[in-house]
Every structure is written in C-alpha cells, then in structure tokens.
N, C-alpha and C. Protein backbone atom coordinates (compact mmCIF):
# COMPACT_ATOMS: atom_id res chain seq x y z
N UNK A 1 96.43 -51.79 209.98
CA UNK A 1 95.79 -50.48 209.90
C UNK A 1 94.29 -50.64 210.11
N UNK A 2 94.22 -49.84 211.09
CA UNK A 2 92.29 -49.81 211.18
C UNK A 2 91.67 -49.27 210.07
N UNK A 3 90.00 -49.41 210.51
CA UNK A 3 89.48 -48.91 209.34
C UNK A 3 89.22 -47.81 208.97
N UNK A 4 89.58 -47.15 207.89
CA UNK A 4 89.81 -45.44 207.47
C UNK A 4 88.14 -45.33 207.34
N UNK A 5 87.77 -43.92 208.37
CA UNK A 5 86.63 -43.84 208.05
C UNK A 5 86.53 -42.02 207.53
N UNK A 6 86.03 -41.57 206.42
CA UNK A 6 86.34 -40.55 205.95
C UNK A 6 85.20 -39.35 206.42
N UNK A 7 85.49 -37.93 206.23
CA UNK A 7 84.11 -37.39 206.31
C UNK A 7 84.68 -36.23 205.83
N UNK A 8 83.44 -35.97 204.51
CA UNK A 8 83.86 -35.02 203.17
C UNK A 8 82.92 -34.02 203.66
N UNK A 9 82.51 -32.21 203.81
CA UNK A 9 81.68 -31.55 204.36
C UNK A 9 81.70 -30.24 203.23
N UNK A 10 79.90 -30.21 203.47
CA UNK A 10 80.10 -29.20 202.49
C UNK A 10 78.60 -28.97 202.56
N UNK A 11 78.47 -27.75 201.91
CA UNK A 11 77.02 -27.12 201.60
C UNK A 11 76.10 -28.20 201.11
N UNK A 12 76.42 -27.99 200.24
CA UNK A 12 74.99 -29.01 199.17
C UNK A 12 74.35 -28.52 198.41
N UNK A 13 74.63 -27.26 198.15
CA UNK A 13 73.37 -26.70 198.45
C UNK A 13 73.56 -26.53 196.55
N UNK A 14 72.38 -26.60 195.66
CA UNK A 14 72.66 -26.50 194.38
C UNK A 14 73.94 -27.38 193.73
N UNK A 15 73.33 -28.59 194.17
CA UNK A 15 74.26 -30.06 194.22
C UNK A 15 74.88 -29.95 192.51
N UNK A 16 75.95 -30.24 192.38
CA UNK A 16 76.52 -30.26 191.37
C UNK A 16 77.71 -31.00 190.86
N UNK A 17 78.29 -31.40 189.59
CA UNK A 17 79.46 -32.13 189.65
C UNK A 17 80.46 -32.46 190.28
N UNK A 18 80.15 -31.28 190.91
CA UNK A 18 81.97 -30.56 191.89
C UNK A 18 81.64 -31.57 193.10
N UNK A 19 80.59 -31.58 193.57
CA UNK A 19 80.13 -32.40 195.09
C UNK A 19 79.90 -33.41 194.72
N UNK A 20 79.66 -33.97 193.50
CA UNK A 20 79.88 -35.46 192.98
C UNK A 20 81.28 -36.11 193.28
N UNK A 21 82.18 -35.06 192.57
CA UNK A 21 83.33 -35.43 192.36
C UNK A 21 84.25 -35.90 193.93
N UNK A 22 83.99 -34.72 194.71
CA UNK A 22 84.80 -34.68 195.79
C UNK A 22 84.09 -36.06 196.47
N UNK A 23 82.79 -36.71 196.47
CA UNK A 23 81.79 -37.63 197.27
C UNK A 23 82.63 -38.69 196.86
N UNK A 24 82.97 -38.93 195.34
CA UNK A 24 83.31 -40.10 195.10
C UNK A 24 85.08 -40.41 195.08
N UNK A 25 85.33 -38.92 194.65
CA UNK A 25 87.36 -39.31 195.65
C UNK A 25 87.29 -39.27 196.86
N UNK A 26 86.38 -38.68 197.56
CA UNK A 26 86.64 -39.06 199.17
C UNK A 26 86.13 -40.63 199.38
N UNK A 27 85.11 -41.32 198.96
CA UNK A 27 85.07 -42.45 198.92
C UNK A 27 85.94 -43.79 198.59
N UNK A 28 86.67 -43.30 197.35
CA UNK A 28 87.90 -44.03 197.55
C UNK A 28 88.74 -44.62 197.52
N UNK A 29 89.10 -43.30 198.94
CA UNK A 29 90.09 -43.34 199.39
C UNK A 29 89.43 -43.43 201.42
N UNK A 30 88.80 -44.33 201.23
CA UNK A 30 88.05 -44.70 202.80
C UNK A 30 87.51 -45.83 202.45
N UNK A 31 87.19 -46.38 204.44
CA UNK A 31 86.30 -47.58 203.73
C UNK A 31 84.81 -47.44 204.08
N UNK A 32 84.74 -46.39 204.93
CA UNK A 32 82.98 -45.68 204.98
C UNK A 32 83.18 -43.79 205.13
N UNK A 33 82.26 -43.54 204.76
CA UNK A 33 82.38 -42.18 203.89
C UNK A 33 81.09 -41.20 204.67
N UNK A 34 80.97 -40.83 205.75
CA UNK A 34 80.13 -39.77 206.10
C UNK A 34 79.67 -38.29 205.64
N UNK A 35 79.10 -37.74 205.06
CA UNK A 35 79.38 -36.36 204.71
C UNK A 35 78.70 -35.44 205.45
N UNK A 36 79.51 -34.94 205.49
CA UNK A 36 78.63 -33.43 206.46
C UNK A 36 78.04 -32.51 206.12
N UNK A 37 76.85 -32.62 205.79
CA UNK A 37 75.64 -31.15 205.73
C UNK A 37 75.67 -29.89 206.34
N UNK A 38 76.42 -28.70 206.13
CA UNK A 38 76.39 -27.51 206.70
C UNK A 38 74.75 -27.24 207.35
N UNK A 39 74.49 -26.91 208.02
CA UNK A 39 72.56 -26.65 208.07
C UNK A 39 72.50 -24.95 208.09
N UNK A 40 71.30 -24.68 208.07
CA UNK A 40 70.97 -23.32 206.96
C UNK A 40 71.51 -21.94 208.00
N UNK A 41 70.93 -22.57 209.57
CA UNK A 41 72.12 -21.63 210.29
C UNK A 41 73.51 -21.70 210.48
N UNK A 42 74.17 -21.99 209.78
CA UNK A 42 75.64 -22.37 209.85
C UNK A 42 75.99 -21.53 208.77
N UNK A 43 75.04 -21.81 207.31
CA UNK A 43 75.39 -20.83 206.19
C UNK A 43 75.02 -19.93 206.24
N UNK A 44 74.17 -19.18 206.83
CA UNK A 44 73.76 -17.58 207.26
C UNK A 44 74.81 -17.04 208.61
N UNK A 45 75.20 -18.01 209.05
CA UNK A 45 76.06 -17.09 210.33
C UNK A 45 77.30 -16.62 209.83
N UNK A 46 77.77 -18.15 209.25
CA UNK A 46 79.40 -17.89 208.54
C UNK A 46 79.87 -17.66 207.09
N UNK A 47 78.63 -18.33 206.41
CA UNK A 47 79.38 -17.36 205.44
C UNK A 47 78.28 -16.20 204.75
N UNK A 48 77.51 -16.15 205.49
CA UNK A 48 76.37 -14.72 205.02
C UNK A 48 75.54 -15.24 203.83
N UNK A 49 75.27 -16.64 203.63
CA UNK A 49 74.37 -17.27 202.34
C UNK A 49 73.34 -17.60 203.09
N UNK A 50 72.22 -17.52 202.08
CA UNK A 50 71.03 -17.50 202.10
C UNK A 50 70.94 -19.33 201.45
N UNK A 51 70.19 -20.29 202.15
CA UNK A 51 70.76 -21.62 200.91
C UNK A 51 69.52 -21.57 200.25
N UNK A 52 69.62 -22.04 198.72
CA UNK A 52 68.24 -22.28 198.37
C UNK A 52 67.26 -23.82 198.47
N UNK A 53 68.21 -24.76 198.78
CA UNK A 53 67.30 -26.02 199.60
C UNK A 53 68.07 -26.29 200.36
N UNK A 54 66.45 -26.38 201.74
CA UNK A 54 66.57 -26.56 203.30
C UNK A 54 67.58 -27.47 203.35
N UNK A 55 68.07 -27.52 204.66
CA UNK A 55 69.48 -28.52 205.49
C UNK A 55 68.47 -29.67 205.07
N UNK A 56 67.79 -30.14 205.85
CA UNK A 56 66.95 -31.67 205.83
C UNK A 56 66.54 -32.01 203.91
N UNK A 57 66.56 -30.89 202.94
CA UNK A 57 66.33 -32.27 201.73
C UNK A 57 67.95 -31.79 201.44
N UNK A 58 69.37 -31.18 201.17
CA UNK A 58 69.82 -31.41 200.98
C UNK A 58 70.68 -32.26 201.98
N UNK A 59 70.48 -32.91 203.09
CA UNK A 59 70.71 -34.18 203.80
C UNK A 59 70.39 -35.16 202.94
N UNK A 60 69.07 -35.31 202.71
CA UNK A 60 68.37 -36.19 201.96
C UNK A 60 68.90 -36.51 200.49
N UNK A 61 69.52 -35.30 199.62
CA UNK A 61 70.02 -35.76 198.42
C UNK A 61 71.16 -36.28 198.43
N UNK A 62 72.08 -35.84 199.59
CA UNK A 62 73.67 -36.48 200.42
C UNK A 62 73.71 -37.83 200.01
N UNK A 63 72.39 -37.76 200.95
CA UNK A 63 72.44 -39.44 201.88
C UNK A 63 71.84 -40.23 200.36
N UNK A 64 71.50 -40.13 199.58
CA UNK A 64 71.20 -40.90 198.09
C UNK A 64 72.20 -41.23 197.65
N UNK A 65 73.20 -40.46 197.69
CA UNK A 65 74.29 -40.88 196.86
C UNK A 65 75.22 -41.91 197.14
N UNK A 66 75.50 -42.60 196.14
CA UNK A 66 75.85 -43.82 196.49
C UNK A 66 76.99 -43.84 196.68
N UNK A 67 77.90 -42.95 197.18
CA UNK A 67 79.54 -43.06 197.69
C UNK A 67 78.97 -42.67 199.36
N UNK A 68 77.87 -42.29 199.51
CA UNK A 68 78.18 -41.44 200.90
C UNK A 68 77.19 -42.76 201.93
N UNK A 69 77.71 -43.10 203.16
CA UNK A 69 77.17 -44.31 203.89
C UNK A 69 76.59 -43.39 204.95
N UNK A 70 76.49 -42.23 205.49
CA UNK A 70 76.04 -41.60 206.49
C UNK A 70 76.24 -39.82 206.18
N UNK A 71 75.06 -39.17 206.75
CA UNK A 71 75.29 -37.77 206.95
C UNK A 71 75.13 -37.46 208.30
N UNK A 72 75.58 -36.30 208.64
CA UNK A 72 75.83 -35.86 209.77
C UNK A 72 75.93 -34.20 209.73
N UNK A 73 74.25 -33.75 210.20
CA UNK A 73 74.61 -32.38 209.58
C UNK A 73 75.07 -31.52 210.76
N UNK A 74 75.99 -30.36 210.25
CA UNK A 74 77.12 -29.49 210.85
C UNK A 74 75.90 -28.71 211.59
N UNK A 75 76.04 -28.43 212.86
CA UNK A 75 75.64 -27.01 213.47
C UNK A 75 76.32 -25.90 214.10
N UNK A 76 78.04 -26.39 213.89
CA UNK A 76 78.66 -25.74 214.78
C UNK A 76 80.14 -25.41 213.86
N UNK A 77 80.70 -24.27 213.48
CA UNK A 77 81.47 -23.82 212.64
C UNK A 77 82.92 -24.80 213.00
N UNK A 78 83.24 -25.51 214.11
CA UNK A 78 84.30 -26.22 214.40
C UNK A 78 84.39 -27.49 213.94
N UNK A 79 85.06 -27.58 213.00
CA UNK A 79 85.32 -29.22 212.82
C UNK A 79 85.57 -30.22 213.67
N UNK A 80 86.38 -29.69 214.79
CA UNK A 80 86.44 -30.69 215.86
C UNK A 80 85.29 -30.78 215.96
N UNK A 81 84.01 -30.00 216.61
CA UNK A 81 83.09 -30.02 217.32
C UNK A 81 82.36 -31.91 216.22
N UNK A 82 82.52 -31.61 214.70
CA UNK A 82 81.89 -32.78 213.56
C UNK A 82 82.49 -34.27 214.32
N UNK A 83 84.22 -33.71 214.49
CA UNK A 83 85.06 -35.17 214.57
C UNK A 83 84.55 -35.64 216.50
N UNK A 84 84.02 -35.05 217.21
CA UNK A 84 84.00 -35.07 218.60
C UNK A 84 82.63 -36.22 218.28
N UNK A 85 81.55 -35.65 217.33
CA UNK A 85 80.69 -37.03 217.38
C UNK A 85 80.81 -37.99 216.60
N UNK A 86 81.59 -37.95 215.03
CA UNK A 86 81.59 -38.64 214.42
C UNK A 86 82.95 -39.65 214.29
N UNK A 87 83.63 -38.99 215.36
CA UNK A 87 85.48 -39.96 214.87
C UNK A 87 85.48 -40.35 213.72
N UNK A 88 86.10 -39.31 212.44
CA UNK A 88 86.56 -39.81 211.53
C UNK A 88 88.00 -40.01 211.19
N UNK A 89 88.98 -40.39 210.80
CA UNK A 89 90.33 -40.68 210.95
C UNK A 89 90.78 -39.88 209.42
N UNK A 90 89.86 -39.49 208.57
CA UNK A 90 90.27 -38.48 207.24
C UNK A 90 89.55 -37.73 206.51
N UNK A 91 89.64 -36.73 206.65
CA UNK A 91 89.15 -35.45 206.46
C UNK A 91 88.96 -34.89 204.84
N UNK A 92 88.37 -35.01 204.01
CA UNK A 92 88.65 -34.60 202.77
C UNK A 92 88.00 -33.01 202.21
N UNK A 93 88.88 -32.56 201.35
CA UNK A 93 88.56 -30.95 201.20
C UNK A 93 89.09 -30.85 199.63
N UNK A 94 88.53 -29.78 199.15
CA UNK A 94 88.92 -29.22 198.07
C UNK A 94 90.19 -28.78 198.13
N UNK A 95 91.42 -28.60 196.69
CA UNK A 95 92.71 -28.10 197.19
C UNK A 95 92.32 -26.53 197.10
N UNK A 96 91.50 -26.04 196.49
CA UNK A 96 91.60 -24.73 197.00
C UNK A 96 91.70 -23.86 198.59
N UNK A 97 91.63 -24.64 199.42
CA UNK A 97 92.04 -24.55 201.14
C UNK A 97 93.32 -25.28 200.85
N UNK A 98 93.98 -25.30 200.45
CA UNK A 98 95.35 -26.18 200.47
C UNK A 98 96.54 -24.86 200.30
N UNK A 99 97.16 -24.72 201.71
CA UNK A 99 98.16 -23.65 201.45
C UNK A 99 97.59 -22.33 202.68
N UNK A 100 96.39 -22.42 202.43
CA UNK A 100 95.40 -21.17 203.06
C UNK A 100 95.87 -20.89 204.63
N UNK A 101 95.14 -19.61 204.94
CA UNK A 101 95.37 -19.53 206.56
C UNK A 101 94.26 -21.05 207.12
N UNK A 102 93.39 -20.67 206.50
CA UNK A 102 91.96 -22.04 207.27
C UNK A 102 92.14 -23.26 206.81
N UNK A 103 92.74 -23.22 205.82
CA UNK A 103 93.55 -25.31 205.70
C UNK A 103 94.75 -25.56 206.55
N UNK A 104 95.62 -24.57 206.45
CA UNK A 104 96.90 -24.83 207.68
C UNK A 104 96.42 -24.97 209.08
N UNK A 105 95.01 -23.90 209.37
CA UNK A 105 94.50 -23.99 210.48
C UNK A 105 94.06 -25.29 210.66
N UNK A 106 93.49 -25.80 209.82
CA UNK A 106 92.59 -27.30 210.11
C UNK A 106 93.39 -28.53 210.16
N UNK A 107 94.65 -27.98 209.20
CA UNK A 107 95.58 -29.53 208.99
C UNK A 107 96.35 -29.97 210.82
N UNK A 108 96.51 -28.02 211.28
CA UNK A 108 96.99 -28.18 212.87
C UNK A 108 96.28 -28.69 213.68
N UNK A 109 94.36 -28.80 213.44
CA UNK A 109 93.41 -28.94 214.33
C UNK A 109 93.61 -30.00 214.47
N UNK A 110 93.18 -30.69 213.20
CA UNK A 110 93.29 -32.18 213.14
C UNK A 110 94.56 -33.13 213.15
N UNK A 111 95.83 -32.40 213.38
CA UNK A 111 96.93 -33.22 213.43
C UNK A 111 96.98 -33.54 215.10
N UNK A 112 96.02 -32.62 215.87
CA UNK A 112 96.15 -33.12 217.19
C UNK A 112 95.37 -34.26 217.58
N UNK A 113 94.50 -34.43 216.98
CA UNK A 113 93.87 -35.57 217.19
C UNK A 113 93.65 -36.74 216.26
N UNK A 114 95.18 -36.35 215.42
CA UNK A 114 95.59 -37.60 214.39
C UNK A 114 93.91 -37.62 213.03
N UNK A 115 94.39 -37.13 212.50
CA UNK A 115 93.37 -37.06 211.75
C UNK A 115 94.23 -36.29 210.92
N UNK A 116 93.90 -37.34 209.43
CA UNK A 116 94.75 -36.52 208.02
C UNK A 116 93.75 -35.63 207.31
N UNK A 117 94.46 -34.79 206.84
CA UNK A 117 93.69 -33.80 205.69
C UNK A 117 93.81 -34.61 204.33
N UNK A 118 93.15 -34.31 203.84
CA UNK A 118 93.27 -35.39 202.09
C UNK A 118 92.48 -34.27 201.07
N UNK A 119 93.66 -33.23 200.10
CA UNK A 119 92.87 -32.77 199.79
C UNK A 119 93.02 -33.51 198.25
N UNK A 120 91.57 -32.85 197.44
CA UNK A 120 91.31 -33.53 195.97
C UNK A 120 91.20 -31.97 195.28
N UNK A 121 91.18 -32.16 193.99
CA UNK A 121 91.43 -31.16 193.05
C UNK A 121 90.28 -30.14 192.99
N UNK A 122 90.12 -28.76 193.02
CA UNK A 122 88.89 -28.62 193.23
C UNK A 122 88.01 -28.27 191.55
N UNK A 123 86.95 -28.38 191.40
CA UNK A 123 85.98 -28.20 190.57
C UNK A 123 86.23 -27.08 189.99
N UNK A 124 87.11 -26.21 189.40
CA UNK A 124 86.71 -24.92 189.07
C UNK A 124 85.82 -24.31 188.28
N UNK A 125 85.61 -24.98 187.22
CA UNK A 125 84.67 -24.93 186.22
C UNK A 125 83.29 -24.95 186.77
N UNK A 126 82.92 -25.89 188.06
CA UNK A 126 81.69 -25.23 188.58
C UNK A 126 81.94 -25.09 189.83
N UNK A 127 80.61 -24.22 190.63
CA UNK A 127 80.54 -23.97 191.36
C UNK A 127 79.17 -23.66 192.39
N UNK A 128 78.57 -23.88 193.33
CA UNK A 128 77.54 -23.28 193.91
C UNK A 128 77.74 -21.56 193.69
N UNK A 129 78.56 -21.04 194.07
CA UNK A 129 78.47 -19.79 193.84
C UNK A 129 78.84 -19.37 192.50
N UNK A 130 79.08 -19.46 191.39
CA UNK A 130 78.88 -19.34 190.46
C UNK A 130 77.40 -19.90 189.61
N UNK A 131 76.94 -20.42 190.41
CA UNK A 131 75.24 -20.86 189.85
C UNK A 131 74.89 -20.32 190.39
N UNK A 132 74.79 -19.65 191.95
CA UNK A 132 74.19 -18.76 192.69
C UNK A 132 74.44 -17.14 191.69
N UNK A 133 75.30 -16.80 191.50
CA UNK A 133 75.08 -15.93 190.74
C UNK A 133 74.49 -15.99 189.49
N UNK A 134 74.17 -17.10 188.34
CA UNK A 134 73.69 -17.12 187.21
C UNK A 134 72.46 -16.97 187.85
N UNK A 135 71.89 -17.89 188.41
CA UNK A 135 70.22 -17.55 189.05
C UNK A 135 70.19 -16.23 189.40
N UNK A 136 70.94 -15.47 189.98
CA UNK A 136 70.85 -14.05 190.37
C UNK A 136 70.00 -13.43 189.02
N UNK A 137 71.13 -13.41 188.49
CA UNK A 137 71.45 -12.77 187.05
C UNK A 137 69.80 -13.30 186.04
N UNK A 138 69.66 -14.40 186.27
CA UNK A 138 68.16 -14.33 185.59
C UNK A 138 67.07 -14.25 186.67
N UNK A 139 66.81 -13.80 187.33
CA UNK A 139 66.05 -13.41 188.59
C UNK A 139 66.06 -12.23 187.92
N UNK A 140 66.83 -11.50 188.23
CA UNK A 140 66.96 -9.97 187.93
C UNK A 140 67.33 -9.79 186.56
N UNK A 141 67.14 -10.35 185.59
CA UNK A 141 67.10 -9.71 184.23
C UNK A 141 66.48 -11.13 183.76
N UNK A 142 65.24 -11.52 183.02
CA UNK A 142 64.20 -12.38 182.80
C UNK A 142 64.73 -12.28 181.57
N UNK A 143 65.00 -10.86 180.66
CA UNK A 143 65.02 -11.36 179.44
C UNK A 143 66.41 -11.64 178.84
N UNK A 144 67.27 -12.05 179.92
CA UNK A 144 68.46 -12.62 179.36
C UNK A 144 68.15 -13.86 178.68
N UNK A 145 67.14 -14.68 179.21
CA UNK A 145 66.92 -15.91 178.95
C UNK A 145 66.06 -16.21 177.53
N UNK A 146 66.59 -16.59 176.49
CA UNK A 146 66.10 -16.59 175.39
C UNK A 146 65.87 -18.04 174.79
N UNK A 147 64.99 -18.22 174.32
CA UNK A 147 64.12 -19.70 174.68
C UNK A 147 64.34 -20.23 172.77
C-alpha cells in the first residue's frame, strides 16, 4: 500500500476544539496530513460568512499545528479542483455530511478518482457558528456580559 496522504478542509476561522479534533483524527489515520484553508472569498460566495481572521493568519494558525504537515488554501468551491493540485488519496470530514445530499455528492466525486471519504464524529458541543453567534449576541447586547 502506498503512502496515505490525507487532506482535512475547513474554515478556521475562530479555531476551536472541534478543528483540533478533526486535525488530529485525520492525522492518524494518514501518513502526511494537508489541510485546506477555505480563503475569505470562498466564505462570502458560498456560504454568505463574513470570516473574522483573514485566509493568510488562519493558514498560519493551520500550519502550527502539529498534526497538519502542509496547507493549501481553497479558492474554488470544488474539491476536485483541491485534489487536482494536491493528490490526496483521503479525504476527511465531519459525520455530520455523512448521509447528506453534499457527502453522497462528494463520496461519488471522489470515488472517481479513488479517493476515500473518512468521516470522524463531529464536535457538537462546539462550533464556529455557534461562537459566531455568542460574539453576535455580546456585540449587540454589552451588558449581557457581567464581569
């Protein structure tokens, strides 16, 4: 068996346990571990977010972490378009896409060009968008916050 090279993709953005977690089960279960940086036009086109740190430092906090050997940030909503420069041979995702129209879609993308899906459990307890909304929430009401 050649060498499994993995690539785990995701925002970053308001880095948190959950992107710990998935960095270090996608790690492994590979023997080098790329992760993919959405960049800030990718999250304003597709999914309508605003990020609160730029593509280039959350590259930069990626690439610190010590499960991840390379980043490679996304500009283009197609995963093929990621696997076309990076040939990775396993794909890792949260199971919440597990079952979905866009995980069945991806498990078909990538079964054409031999490439496994590997999904891991997802974080529920946190979330970027669930911190994106607490920051909301004290943005717009200051005196929730009681010191």
């Amino acid at each position: 068996m050649g060498m499994r090279i993995g690539y785990a993709a995701g925002a970053f953005d308001l880095f948190h346990v959950g992107h710990l977690n998935i960095l270090r089960n996608a790690r492994e279960n590979c023997d080098r571990l790329i992760a993919g940086v959405v960049s800030d036009e990718m999250l304003r086109a597709v999914k309508g977010i605003e990020p609160v740190i730029p593509t280039a430092e959350r590259a930069e906090i990626v690439r610190s972490i010590v499960y991840v050997d390379d980043v490679y940030v996304e500009t283009s909503p197609n995963k093929l378009d990621a696997w076309e420069d990076v040939r990775f041979t396993h794909f890792f995702k949260g199971d919440d896409w597990r079952g979905t129209e866009k995980g069945l879609r991806l498990e078909s993308d990538f079964r054409m060009v031999g490439v496994e899906v590997v999904y891991f459990p997802y974080t529920a307890h946190t979330s970027s968008t669930r911190l994106r909304h607490a920051l909301d929430a004290l943005t717009h009401n200051p005196l929730a916050v009681s010191g």
